[in-house]
N, C-alpha and C. Protein backbone atom coordinates (compact mmCIF):
# COMPACT_ATOMS: atom_id res chain seq x y z
N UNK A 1 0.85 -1.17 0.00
CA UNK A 1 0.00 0.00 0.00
C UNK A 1 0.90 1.24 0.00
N UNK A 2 0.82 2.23 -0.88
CA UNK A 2 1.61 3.13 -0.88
C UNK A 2 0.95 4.51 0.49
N UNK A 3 2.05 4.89 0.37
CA UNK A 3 1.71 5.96 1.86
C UNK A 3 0.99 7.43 1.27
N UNK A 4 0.51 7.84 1.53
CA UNK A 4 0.36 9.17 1.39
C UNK A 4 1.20 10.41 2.11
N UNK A 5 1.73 11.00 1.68
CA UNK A 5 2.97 12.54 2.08
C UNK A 5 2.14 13.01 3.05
N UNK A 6 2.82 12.66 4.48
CA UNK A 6 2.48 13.94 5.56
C UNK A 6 2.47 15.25 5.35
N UNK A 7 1.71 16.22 5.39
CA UNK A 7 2.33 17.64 5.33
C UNK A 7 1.99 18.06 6.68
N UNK A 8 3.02 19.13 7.15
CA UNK A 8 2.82 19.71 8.78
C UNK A 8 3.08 20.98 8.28
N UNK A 9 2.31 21.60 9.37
CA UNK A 9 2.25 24.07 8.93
C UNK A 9 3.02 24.12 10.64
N UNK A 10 3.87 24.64 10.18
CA UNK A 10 4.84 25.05 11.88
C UNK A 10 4.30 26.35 11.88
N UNK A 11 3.69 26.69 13.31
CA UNK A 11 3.68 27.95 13.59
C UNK A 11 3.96 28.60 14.63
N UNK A 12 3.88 29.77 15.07
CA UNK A 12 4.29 29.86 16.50
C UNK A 12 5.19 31.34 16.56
N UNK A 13 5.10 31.72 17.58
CA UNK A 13 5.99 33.19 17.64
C UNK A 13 7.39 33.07 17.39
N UNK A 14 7.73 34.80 17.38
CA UNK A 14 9.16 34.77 17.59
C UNK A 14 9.93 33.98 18.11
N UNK A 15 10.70 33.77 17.81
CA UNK A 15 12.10 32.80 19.07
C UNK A 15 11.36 31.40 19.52
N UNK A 16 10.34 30.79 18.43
CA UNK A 16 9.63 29.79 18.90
C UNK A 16 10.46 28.38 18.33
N UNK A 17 10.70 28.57 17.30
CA UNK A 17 11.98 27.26 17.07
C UNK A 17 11.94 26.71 15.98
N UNK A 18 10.71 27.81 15.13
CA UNK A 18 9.90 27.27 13.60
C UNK A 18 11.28 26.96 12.89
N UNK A 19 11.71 27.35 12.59
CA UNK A 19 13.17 27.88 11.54
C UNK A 19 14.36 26.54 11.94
N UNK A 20 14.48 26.68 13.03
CA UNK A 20 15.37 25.32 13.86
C UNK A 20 14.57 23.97 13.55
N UNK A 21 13.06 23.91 13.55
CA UNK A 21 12.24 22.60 13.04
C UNK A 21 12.43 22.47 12.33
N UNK A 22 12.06 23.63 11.35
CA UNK A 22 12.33 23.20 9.58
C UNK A 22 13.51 22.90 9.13
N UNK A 23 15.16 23.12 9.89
CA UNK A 23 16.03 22.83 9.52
C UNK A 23 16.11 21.20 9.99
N UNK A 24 16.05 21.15 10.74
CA UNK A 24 15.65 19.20 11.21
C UNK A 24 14.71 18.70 10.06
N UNK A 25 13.95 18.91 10.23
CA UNK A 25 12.90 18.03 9.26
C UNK A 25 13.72 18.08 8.07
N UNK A 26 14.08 19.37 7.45
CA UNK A 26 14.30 19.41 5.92
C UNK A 26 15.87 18.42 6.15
N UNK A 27 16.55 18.16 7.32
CA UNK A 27 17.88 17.43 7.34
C UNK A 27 17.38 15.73 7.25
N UNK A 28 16.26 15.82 7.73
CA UNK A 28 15.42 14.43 6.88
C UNK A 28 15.11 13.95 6.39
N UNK A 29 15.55 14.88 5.17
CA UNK A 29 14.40 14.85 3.81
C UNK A 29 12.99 15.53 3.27
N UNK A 30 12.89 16.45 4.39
CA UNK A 30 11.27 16.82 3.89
C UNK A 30 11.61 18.20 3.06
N UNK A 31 10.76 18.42 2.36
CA UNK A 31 10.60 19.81 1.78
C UNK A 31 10.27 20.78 2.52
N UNK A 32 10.72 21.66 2.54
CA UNK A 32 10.06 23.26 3.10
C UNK A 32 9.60 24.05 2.34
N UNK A 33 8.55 24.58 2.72
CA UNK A 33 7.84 26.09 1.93
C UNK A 33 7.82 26.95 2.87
N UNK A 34 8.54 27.60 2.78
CA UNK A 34 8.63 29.18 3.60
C UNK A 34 7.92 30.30 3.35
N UNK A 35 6.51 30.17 3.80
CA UNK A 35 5.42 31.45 3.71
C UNK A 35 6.54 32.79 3.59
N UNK A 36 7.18 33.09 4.91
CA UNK A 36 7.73 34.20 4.96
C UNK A 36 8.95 34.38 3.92
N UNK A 37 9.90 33.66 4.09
CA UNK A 37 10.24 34.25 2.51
C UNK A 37 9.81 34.02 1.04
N UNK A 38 8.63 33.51 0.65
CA UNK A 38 7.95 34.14 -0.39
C UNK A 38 7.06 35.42 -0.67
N UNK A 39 6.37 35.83 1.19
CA UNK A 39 6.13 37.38 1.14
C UNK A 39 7.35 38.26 1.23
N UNK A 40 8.22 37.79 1.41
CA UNK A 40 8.95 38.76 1.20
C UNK A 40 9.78 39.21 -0.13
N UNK A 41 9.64 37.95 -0.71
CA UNK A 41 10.13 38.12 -1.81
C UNK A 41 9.20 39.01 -2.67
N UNK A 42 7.85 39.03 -2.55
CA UNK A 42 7.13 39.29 -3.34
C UNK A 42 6.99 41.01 -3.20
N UNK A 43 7.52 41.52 -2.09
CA UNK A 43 6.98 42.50 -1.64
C UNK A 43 8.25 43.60 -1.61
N UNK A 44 9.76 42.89 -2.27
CA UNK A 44 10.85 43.39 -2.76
C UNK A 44 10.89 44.49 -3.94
N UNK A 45 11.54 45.31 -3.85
CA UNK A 45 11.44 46.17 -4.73
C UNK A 45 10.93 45.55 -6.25
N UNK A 46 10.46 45.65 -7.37
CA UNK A 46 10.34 44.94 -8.44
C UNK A 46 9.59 43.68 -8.10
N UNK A 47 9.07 43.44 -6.91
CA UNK A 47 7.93 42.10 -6.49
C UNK A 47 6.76 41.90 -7.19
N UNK A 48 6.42 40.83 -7.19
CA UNK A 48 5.12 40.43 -8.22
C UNK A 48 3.97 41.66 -6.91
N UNK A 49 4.14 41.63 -6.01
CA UNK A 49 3.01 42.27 -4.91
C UNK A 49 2.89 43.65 -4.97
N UNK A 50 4.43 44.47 -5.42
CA UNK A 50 4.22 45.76 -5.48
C UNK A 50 3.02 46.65 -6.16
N UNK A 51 2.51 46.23 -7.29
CA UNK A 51 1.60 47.14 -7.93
C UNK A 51 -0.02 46.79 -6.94
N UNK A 52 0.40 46.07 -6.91
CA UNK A 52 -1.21 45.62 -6.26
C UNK A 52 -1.04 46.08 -4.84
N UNK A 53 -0.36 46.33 -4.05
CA UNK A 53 -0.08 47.10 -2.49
C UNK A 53 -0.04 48.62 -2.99
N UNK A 54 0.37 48.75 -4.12
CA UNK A 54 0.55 50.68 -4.23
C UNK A 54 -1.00 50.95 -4.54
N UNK A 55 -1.72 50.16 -5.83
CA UNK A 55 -3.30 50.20 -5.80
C UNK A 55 -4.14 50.35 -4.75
N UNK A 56 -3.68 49.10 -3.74
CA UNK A 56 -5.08 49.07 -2.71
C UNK A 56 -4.27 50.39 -1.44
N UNK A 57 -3.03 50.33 -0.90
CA UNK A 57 -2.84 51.13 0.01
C UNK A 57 -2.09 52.51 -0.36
N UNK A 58 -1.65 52.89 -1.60
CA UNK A 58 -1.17 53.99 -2.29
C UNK A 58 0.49 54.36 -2.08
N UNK A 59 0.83 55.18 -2.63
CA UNK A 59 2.13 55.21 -2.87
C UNK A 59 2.81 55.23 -1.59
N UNK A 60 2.59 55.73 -0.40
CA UNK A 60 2.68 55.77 1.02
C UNK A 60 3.50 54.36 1.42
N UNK A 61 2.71 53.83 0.84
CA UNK A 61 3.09 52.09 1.43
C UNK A 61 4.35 51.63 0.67
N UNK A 62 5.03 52.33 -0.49
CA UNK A 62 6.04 51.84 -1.00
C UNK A 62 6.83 52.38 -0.24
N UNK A 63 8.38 52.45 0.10
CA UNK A 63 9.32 53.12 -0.15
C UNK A 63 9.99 53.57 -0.68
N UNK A 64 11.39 54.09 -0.59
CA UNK A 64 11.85 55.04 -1.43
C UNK A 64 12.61 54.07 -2.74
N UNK A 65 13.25 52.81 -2.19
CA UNK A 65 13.91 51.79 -2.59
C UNK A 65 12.71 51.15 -4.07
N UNK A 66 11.73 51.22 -3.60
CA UNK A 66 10.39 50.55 -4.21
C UNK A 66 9.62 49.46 -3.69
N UNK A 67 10.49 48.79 -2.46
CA UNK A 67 9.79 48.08 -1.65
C UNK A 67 8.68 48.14 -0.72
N UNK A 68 8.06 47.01 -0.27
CA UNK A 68 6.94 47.48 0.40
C UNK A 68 7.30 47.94 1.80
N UNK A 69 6.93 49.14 2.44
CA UNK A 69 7.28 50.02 3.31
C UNK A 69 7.08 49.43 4.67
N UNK A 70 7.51 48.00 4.81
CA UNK A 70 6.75 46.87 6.13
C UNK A 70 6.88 48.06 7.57
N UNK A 71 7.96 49.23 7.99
CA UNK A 71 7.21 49.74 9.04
C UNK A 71 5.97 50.19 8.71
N UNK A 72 5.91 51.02 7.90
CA UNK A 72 4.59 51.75 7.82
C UNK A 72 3.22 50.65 7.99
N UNK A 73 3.46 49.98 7.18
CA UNK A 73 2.33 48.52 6.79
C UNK A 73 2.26 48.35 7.99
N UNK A 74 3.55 48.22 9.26
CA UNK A 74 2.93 47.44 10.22
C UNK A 74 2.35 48.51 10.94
N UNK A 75 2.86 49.62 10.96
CA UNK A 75 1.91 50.63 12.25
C UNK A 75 0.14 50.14 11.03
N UNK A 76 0.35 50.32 10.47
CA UNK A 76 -1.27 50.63 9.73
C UNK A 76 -1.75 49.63 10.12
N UNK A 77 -1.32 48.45 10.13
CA UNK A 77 -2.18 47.01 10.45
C UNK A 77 -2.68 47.07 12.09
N UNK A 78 -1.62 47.57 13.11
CA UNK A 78 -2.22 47.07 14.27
C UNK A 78 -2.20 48.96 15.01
N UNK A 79 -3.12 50.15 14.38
CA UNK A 79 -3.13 50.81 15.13
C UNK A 79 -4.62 51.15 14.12
């Protein structure tokens, strides 16, 4: 009987040990997908995310670089 692929979502705060798991597991063999560095990639100057963050939140939200302006983003998200 063939197995079916576990998949596991690590989550958890800062300094929680996500990053240290995924280096174990992936020293096992498993694959990793790293949510956070694909938003970040995306949200890099020239990012597939930039036009669509300057649309919905306006030029404000870029920076000067062309990246997405993550202080600003974050005061806006939690104030």
């Amino acid at each position: 009987m063939m197995q079916r692929p576990m998949h596991v979502g690590l989550t958890g705060g800062i300094g929680s040990g996500k990053s240290t798991l995924g280096q174990m597991l992936q020293s096992c063999g498993a694959a990793l997908i790293d949510a956070d560095a694909i938003a970040r990639s995306v949200t890099l100057a020239g990012g597939a995310a930039i036009a669509d963050i300057r649309a919905a939140f306006g030029q404000d939200a870029i920076d000067a670089t062309g990246a997405m302006d993550r202080a600003r983003m974050r005061t806006r998200a939690f104030t």
